[in-house]
C-alpha atoms as a PDB file:
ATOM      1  CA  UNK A   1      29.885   6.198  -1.019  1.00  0.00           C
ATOM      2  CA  UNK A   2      29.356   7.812   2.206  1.00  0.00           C
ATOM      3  CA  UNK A   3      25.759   7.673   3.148  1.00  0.00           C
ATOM      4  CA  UNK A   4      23.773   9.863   6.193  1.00  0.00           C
ATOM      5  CA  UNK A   5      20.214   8.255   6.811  1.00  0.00           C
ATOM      6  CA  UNK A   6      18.003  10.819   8.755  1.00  0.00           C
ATOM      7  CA  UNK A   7      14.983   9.147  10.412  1.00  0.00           C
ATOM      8  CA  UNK A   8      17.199   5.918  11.080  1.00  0.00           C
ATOM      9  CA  UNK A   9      14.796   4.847  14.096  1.00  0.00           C
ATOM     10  CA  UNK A  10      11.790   4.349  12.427  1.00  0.00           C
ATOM     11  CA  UNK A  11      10.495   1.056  10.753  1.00  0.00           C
ATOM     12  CA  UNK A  12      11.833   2.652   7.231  1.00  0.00           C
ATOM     13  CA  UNK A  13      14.723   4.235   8.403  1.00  0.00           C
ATOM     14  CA  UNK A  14      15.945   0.817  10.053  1.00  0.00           C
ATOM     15  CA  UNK A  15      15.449  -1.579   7.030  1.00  0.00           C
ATOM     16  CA  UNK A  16      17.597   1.170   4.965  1.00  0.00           C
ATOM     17  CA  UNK A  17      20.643   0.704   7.504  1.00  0.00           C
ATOM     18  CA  UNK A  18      20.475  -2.927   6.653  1.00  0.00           C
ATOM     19  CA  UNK A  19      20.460  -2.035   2.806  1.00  0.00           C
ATOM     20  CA  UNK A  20      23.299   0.854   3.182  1.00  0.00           C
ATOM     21  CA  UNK A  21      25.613  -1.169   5.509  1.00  0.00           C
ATOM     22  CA  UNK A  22      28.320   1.550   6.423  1.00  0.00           C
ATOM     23  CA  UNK A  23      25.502   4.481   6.511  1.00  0.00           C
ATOM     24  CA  UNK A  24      25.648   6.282   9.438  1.00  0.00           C
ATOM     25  CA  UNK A  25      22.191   6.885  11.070  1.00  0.00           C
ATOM     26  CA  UNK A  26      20.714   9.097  12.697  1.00  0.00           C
ATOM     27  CA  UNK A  27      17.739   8.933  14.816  1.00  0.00           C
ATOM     28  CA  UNK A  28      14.866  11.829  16.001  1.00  0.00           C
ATOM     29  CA  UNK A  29      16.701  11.860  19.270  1.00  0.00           C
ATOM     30  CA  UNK A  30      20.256  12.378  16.820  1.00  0.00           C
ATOM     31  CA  UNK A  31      19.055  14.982  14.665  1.00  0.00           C
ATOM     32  CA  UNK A  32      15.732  17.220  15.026  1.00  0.00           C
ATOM     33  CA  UNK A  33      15.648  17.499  10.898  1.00  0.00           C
ATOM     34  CA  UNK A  34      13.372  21.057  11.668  1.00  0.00           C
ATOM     35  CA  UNK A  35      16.191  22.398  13.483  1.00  0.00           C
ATOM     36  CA  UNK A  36      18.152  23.927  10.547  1.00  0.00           C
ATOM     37  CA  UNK A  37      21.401  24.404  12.533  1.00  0.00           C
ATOM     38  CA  UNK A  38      21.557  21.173  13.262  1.00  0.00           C
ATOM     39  CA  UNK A  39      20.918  19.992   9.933  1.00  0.00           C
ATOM     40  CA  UNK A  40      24.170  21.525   8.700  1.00  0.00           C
ATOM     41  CA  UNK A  41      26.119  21.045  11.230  1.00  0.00           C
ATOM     42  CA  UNK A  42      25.220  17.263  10.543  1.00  0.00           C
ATOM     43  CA  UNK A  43      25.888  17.595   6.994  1.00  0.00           C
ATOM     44  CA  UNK A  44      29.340  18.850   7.403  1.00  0.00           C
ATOM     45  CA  UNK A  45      30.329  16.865  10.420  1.00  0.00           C
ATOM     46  CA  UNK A  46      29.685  13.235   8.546  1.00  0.00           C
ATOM     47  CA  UNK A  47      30.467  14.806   4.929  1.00  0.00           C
ATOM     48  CA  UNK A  48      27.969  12.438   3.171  1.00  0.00           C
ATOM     49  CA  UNK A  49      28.111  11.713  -0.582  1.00  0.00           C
ATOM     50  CA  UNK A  50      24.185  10.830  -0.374  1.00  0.00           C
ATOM     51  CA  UNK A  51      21.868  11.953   2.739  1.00  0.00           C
ATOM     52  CA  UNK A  52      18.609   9.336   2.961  1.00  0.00           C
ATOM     53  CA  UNK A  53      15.897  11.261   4.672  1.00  0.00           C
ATOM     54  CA  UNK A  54      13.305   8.746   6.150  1.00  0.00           C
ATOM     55  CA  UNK A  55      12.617  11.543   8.754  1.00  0.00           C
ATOM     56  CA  UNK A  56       8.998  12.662   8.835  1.00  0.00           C
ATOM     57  CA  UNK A  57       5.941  13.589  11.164  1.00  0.00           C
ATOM     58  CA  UNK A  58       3.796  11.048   9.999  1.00  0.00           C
ATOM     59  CA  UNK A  59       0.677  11.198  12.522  1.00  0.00           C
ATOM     60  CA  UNK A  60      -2.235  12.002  10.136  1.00  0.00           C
ATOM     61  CA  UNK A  61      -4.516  13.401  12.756  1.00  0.00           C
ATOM     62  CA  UNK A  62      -1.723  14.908  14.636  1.00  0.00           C
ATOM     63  CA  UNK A  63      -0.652  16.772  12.152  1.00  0.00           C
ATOM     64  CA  UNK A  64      -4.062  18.188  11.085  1.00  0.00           C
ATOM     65  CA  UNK A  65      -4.333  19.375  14.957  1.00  0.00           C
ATOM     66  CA  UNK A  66      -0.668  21.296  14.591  1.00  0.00           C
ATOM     67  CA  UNK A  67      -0.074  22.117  10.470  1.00  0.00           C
ATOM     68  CA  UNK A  68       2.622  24.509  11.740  1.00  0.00           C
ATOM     69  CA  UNK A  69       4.234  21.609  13.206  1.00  0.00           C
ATOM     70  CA  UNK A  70       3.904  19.244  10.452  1.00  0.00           C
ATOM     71  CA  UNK A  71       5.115  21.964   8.052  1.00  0.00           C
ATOM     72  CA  UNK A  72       8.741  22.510  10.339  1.00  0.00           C
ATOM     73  CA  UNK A  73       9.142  18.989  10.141  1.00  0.00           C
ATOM     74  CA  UNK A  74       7.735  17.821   6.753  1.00  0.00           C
ATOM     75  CA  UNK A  75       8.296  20.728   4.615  1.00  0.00           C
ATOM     76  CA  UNK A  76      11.125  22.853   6.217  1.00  0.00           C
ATOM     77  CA  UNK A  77      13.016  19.576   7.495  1.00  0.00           C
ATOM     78  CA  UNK A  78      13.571  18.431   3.574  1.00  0.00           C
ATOM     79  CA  UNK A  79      14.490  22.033   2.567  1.00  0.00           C
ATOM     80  CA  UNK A  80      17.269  22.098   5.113  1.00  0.00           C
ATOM     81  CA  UNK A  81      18.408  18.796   4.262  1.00  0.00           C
ATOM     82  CA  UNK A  82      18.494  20.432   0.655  1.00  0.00           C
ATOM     83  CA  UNK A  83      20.665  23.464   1.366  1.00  0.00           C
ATOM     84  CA  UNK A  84      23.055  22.182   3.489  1.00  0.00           C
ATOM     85  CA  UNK A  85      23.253  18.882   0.672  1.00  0.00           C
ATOM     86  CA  UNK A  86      23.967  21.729  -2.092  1.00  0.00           C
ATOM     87  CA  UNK A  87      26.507  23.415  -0.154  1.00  0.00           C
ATOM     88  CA  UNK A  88      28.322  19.616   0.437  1.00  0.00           C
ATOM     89  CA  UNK A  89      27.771  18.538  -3.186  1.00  0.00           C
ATOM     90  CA  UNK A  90      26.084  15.473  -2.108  1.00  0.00           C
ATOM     91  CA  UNK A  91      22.584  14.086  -3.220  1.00  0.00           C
ATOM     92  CA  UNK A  92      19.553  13.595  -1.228  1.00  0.00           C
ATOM     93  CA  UNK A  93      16.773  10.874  -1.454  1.00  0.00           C
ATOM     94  CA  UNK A  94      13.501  11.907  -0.075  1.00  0.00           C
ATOM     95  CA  UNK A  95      10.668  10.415   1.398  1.00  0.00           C
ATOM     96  CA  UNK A  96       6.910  11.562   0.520  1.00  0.00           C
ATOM     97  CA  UNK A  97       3.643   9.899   0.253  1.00  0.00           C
ATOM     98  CA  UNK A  98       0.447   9.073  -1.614  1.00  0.00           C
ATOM     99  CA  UNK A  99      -0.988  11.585   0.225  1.00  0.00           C
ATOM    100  CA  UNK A 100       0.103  14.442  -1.789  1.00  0.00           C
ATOM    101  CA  UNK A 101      -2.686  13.455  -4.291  1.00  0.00           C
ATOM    102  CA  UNK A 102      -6.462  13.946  -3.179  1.00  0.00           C
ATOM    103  CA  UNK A 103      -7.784  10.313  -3.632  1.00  0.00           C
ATOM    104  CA  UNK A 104      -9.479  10.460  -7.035  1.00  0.00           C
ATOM    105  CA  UNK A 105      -8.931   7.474  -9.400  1.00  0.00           C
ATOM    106  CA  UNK A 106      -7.725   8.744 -12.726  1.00  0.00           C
ATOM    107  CA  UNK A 107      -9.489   5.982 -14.694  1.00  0.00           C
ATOM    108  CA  UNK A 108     -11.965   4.536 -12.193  1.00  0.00           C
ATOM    109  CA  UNK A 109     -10.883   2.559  -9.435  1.00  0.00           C
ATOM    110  CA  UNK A 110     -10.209  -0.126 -11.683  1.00  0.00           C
ATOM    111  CA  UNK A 111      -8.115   1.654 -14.167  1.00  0.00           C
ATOM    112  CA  UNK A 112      -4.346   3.026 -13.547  1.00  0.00           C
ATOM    113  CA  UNK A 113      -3.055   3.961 -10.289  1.00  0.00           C
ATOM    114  CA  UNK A 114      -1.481   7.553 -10.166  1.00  0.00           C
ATOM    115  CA  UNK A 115       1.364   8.396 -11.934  1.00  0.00           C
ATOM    116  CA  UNK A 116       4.794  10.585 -10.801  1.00  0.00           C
ATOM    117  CA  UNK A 117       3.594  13.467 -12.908  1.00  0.00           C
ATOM    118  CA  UNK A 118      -0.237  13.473 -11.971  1.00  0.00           C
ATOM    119  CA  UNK A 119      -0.967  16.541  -9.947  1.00  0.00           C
ATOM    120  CA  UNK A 120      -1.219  16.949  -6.742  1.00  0.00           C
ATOM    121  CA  UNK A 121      -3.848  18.039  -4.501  1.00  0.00           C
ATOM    122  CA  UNK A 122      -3.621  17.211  -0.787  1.00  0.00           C
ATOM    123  CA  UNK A 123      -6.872  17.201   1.529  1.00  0.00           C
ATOM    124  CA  UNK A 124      -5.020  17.320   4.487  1.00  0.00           C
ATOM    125  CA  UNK A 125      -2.502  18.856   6.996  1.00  0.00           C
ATOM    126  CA  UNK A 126      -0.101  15.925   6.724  1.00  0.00           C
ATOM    127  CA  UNK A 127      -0.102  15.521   2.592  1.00  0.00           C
ATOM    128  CA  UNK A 128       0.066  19.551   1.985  1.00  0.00           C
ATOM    129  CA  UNK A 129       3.086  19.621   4.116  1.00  0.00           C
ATOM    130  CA  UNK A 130       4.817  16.196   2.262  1.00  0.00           C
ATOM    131  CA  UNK A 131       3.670  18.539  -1.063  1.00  0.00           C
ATOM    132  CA  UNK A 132       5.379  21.462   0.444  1.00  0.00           C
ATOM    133  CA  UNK A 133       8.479  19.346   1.548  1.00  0.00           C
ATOM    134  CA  UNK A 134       8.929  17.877  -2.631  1.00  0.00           C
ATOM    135  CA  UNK A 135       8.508  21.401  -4.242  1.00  0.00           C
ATOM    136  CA  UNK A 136      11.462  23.027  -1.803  1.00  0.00           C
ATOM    137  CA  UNK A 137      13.597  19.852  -2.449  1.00  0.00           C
ATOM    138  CA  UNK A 138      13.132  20.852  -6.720  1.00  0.00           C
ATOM    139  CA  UNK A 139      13.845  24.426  -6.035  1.00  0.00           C
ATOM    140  CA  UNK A 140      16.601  23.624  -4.011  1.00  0.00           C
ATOM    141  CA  UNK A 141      18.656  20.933  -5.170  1.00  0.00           C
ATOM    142  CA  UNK A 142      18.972  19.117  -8.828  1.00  0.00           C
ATOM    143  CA  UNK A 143      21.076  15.817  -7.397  1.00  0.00           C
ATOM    144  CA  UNK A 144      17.621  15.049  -5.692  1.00  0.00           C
ATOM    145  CA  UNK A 145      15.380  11.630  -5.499  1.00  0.00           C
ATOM    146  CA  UNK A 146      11.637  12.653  -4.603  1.00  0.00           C
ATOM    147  CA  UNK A 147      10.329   8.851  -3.630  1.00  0.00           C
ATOM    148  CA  UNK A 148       6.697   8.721  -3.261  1.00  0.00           C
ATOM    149  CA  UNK A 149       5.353   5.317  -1.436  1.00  0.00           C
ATOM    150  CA  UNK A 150       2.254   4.144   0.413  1.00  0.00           C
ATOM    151  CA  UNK A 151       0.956   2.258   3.015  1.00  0.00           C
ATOM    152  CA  UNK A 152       4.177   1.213   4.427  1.00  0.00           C
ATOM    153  CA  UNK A 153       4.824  -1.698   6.807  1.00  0.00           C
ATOM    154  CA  UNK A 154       7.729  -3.186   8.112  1.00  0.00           C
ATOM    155  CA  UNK A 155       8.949  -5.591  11.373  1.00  0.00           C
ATOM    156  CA  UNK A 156      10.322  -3.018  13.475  1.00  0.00           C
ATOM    157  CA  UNK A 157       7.646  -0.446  14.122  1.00  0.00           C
ATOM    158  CA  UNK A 158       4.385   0.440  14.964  1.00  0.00           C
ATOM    159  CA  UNK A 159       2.151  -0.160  11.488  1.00  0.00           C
ATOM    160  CA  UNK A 160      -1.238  -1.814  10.732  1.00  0.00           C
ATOM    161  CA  UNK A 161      -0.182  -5.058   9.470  1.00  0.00           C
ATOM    162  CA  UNK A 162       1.170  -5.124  13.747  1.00  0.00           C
ATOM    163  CA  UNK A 163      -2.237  -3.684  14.312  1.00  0.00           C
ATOM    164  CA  UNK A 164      -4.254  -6.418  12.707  1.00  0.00           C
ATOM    165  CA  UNK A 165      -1.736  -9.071  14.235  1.00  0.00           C
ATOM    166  CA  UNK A 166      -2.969  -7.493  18.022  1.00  0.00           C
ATOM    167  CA  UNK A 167      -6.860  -6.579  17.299  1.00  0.00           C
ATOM    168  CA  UNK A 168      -7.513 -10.077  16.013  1.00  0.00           C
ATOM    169  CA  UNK A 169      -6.026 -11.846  18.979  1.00  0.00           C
ATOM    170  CA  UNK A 170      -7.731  -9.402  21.351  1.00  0.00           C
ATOM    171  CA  UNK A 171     -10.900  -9.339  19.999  1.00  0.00           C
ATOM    172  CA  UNK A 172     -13.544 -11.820  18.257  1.00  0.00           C
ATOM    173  CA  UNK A 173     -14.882  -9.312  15.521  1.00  0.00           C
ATOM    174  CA  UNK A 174     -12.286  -6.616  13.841  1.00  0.00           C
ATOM    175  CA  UNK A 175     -13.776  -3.798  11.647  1.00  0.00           C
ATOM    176  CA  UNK A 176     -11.717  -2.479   8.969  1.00  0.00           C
ATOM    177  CA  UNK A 177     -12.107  -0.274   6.044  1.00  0.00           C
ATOM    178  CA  UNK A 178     -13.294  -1.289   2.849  1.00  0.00           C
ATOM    179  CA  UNK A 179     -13.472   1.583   0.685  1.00  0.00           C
ATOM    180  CA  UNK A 180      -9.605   3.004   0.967  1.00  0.00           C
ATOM    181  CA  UNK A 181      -7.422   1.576  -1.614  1.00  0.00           C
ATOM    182  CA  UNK A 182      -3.983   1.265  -1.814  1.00  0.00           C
ATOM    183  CA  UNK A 183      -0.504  -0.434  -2.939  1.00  0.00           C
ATOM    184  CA  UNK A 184       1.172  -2.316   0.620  1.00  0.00           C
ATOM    185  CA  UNK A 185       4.491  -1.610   0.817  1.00  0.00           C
ATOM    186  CA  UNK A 186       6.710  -3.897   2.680  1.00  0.00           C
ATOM    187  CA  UNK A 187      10.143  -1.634   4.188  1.00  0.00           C
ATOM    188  CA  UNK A 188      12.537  -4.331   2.987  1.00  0.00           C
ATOM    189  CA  UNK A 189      11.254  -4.086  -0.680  1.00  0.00           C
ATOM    190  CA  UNK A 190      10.830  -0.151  -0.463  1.00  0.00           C
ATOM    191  CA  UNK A 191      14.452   0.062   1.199  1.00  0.00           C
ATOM    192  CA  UNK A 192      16.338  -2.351  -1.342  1.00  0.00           C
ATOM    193  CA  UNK A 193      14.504  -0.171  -4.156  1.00  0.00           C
ATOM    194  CA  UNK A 194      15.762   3.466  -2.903  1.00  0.00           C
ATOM    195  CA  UNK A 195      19.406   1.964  -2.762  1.00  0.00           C
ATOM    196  CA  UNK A 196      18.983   1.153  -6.590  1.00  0.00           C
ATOM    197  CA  UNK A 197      17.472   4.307  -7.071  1.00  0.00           C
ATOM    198  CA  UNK A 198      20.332   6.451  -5.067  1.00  0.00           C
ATOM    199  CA  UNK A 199      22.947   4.399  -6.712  1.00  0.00           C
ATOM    200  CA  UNK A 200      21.600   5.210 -10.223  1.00  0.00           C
ATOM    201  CA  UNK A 201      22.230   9.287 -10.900  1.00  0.00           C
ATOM    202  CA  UNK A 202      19.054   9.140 -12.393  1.00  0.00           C
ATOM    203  CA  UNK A 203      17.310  12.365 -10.450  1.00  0.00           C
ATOM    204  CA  UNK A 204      13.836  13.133 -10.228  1.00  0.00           C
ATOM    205  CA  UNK A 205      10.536  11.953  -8.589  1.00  0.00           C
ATOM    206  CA  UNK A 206       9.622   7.898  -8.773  1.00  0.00           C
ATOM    207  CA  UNK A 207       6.760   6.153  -6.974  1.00  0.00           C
ATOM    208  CA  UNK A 208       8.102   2.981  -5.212  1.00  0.00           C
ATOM    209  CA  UNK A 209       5.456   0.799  -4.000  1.00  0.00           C
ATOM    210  CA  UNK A 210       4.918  -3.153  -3.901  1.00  0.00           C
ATOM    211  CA  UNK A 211       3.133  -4.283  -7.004  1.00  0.00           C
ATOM    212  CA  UNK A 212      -0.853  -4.704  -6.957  1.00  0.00           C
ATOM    213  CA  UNK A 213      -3.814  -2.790  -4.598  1.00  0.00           C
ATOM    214  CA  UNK A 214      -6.208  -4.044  -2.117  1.00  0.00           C
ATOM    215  CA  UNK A 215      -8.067  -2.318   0.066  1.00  0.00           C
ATOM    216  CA  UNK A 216      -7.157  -2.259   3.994  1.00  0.00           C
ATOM    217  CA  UNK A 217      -9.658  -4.604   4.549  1.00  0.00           C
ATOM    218  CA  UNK A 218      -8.062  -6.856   2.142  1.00  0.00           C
ATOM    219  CA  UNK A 219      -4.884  -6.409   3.452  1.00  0.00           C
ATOM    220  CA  UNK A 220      -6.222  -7.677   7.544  1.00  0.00           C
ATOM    221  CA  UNK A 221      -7.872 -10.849   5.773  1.00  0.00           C
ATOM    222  CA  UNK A 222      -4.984 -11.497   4.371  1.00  0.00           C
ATOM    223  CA  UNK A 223      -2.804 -10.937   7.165  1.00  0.00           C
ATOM    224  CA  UNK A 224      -5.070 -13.082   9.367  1.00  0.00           C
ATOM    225  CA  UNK A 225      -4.807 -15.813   6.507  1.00  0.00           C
ATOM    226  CA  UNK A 226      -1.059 -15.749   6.652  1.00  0.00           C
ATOM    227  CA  UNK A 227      -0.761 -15.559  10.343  1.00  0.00           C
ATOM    228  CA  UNK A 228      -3.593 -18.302  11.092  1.00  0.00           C
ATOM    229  CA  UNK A 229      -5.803 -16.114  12.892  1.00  0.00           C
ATOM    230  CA  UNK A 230      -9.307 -16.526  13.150  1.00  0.00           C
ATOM    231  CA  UNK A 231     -11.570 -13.852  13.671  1.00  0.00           C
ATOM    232  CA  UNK A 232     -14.962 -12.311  12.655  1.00  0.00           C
ATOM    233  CA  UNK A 233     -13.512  -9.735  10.236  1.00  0.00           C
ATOM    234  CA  UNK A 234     -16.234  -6.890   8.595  1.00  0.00           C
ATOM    235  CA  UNK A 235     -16.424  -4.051   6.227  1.00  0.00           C
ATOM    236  CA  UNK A 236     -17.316  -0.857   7.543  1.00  0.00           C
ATOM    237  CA  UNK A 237     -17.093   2.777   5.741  1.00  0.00           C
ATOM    238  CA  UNK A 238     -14.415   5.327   6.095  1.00  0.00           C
ATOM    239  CA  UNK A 239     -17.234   7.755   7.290  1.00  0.00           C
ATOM    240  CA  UNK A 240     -17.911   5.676  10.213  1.00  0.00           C
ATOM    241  CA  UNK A 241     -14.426   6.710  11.601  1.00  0.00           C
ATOM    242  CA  UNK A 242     -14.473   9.514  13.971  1.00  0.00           C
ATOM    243  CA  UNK A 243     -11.037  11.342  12.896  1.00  0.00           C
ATOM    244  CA  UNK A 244     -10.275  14.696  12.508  1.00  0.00           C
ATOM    245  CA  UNK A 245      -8.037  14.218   8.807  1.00  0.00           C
ATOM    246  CA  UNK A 246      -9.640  12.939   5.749  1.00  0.00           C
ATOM    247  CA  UNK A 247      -7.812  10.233   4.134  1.00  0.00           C
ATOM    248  CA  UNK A 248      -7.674   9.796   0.302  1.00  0.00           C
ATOM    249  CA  UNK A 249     -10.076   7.080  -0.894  1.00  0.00           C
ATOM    250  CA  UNK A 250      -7.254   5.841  -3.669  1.00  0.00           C
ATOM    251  CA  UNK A 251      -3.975   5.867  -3.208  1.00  0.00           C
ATOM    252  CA  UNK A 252      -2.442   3.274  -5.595  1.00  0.00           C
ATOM    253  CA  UNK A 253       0.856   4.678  -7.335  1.00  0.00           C
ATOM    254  CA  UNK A 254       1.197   3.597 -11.052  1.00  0.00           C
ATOM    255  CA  UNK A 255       5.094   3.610 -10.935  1.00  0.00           C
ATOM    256  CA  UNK A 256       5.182   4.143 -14.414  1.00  0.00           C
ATOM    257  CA  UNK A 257       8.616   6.209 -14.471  1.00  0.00           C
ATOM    258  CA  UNK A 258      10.296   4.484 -12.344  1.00  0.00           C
ATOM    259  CA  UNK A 259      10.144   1.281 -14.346  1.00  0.00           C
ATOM    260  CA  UNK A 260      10.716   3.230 -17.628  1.00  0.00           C
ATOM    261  CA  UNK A 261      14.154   4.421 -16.294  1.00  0.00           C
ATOM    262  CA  UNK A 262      14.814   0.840 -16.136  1.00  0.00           C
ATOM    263  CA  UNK A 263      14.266   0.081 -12.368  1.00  0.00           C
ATOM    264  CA  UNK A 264      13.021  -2.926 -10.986  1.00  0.00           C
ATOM    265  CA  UNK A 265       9.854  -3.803 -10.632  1.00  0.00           C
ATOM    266  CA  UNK A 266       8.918  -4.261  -6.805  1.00  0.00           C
ATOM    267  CA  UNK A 267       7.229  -7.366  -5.986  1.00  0.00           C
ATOM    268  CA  UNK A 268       3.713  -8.077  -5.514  1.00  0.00           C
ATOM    269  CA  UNK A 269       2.390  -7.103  -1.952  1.00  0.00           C
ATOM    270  CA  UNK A 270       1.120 -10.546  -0.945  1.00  0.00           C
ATOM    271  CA  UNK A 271       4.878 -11.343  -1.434  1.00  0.00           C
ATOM    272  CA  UNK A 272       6.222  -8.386   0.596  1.00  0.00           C
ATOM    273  CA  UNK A 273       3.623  -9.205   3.273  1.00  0.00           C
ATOM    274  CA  UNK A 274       4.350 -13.047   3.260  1.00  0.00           C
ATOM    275  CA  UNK A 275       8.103 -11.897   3.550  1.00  0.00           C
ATOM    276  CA  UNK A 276       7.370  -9.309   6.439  1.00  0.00           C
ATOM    277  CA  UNK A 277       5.315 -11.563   8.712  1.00  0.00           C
ATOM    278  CA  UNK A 278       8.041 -14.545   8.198  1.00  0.00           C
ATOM    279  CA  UNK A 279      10.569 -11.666   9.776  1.00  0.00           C
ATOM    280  CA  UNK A 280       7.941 -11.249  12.514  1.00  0.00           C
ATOM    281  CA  UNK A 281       7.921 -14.481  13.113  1.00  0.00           C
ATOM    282  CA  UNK A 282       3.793 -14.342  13.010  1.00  0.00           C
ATOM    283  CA  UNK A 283       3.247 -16.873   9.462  1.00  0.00           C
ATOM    284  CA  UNK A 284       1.956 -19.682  10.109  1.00  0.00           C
ATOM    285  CA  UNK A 285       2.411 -20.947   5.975  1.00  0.00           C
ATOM    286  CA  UNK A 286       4.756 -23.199   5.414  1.00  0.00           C
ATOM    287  CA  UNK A 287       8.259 -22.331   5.137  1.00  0.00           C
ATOM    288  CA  UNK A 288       8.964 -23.504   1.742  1.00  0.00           C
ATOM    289  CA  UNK A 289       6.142 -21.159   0.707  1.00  0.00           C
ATOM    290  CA  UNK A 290       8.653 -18.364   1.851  1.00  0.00           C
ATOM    291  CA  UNK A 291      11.366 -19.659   0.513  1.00  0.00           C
ATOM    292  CA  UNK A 292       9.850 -19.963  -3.150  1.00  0.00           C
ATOM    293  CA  UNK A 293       9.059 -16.041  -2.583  1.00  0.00           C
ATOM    294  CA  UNK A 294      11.335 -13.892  -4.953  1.00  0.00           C
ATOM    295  CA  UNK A 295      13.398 -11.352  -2.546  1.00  0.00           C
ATOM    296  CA  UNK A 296      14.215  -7.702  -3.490  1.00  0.00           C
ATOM    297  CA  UNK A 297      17.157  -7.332  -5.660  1.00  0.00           C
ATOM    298  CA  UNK A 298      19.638  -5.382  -4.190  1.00  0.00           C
ATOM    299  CA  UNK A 299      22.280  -3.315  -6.139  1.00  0.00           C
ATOM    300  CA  UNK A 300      25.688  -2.519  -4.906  1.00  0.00           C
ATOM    301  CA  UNK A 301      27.210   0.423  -4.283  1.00  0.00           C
ATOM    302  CA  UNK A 302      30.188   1.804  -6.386  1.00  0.00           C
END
């Protein structure tokens, strides 16, 4: 299978070169995925069986400052990815986001997260044009993998598991968010499941996230558990944040379909982020408690 990864550069993009070992990848600086020309010309030069797009505009606020910029990139970017995929007869796996839903619990916070066929209704810049991006990639092209995932984090890249790991060595009191909640996803896990997915033939739209929810100020404490670093960590509100975008209070993905197509379960995000700070060499646990942590299953390529 001849695979093209767009987006190859970032923390995602980088964990799914490990996972597709003969992909070709290419970076921003490689291919400007809003630049439809050189889409194709990408597409036919490498001939690609499957294209991965990891490629994406991802700055929240940034992208509620320049919509028609987030739109090229997010939105138009997938589409030509799309066409020129349709025209090679290969697939495409795409990447999109929890924020493509507006925040609201289905059943109460403490009920089920939301499912692949909930409907959306983005609140901001960034999620309308991931929204925008999924319903071109439909139109476009049936071989197509719409993978929703949230609140990703892996060792190479800027993130806010790397953000914690900085703050609370800086500073003796960190402030964090307490009434956001979502699924961690750890890039290793989230990689290892879009190669199962992409090998599968099974089209359509699957969430992919790493089992559980906390909220993010669950997810510092825990980081500063794991990592052995002691600071005075506190709740604070999401309206005492100064930004320009809203962010969705709840943005746990139930990934009900994928697992009923017979996919595997991801593991639990304590596991992922155990995993991910052992990579970073930042745990301080013992290493046998690393060692006794189930992996992601990886499938192999026919």
């Amino acid at each position: 299978m001849r695979v093209v990864v767009t987006g190859a550069g970032g923390q995602l993009g980088l964990d799914l070169l490990d996972v597709f070992e003969d992909a070709v990848g290419l970076s921003a600086a490689d291919l400007d995925v809003a630049d439809e020309p050189a889409v194709w010309a990408a597409v036919r030069d490498h001939a690609p069986d499957l294209v991965v797009n990891a490629a994406a505009w991802t700055d929240v606020d940034g992208c509620e400052a320049d919509p028609a910029r987030a739109h090229r990139v997010n939105a138009l970017g997938p589409w030509w990815l799309a066409r020129a995929c349709r025209a090679a007869g290969a697939a495409l796996v795409s990447v999109s986001t929890d924020y493509v839903f507006d925040g609201t619990a289905p059943d109460g916070v403490d009920g089920r997260g939301l499912a692949e066929f909930d409907p959306v209704c983005p609140i901001n810049a960034y999620g309308r044009s991931k929204a925008a991006g999924e319903q071109l990639v439909r139109e476009t092209l049936p071989e197509h993998y719409l993978v929703r995932t949230a609140w990703v984090c892996g060792a190479r890249g800027a993130n806010f598991v790397r953000t914690m790991l900085r703050l609370g060595r800086e500073r003796e009191v960190v402030r964090v968010v307490d009434d956001q909640v979502g699924s961690p996803t750890c890039t290793r896990d989230l990689a290892a499941a879009i190669r199962e997915l992409a090998v599968s033939g099974r089209y359509g739209t699957y969430h992919r996230t790493n089992a559980g929810r906390c909220s993010w100020y669950d997810l510092a404490a825990v980081t500063f558990e794991l990592a052995g670093i002691e600071v005075d960590l506190q709740r604070m509100g999401s309206d005492e944040l100064d930004r320009p975008a809203p962010r969705p209070g709840f943005s746990v993905l139930d990934n009900l379909h994928a697992e009923a197509s017979g996919l595997l379960a991801l593991p639990h995000w304590r596991d992922g982020l155990t995993r991910l700070l052992a990579e970073m060499g930042e745990l301080a646990a013992p290493a046998d408690t690393v060692a006794s942590l189930p992996a992601p299953t990886r499938q192999a390529c026919p």
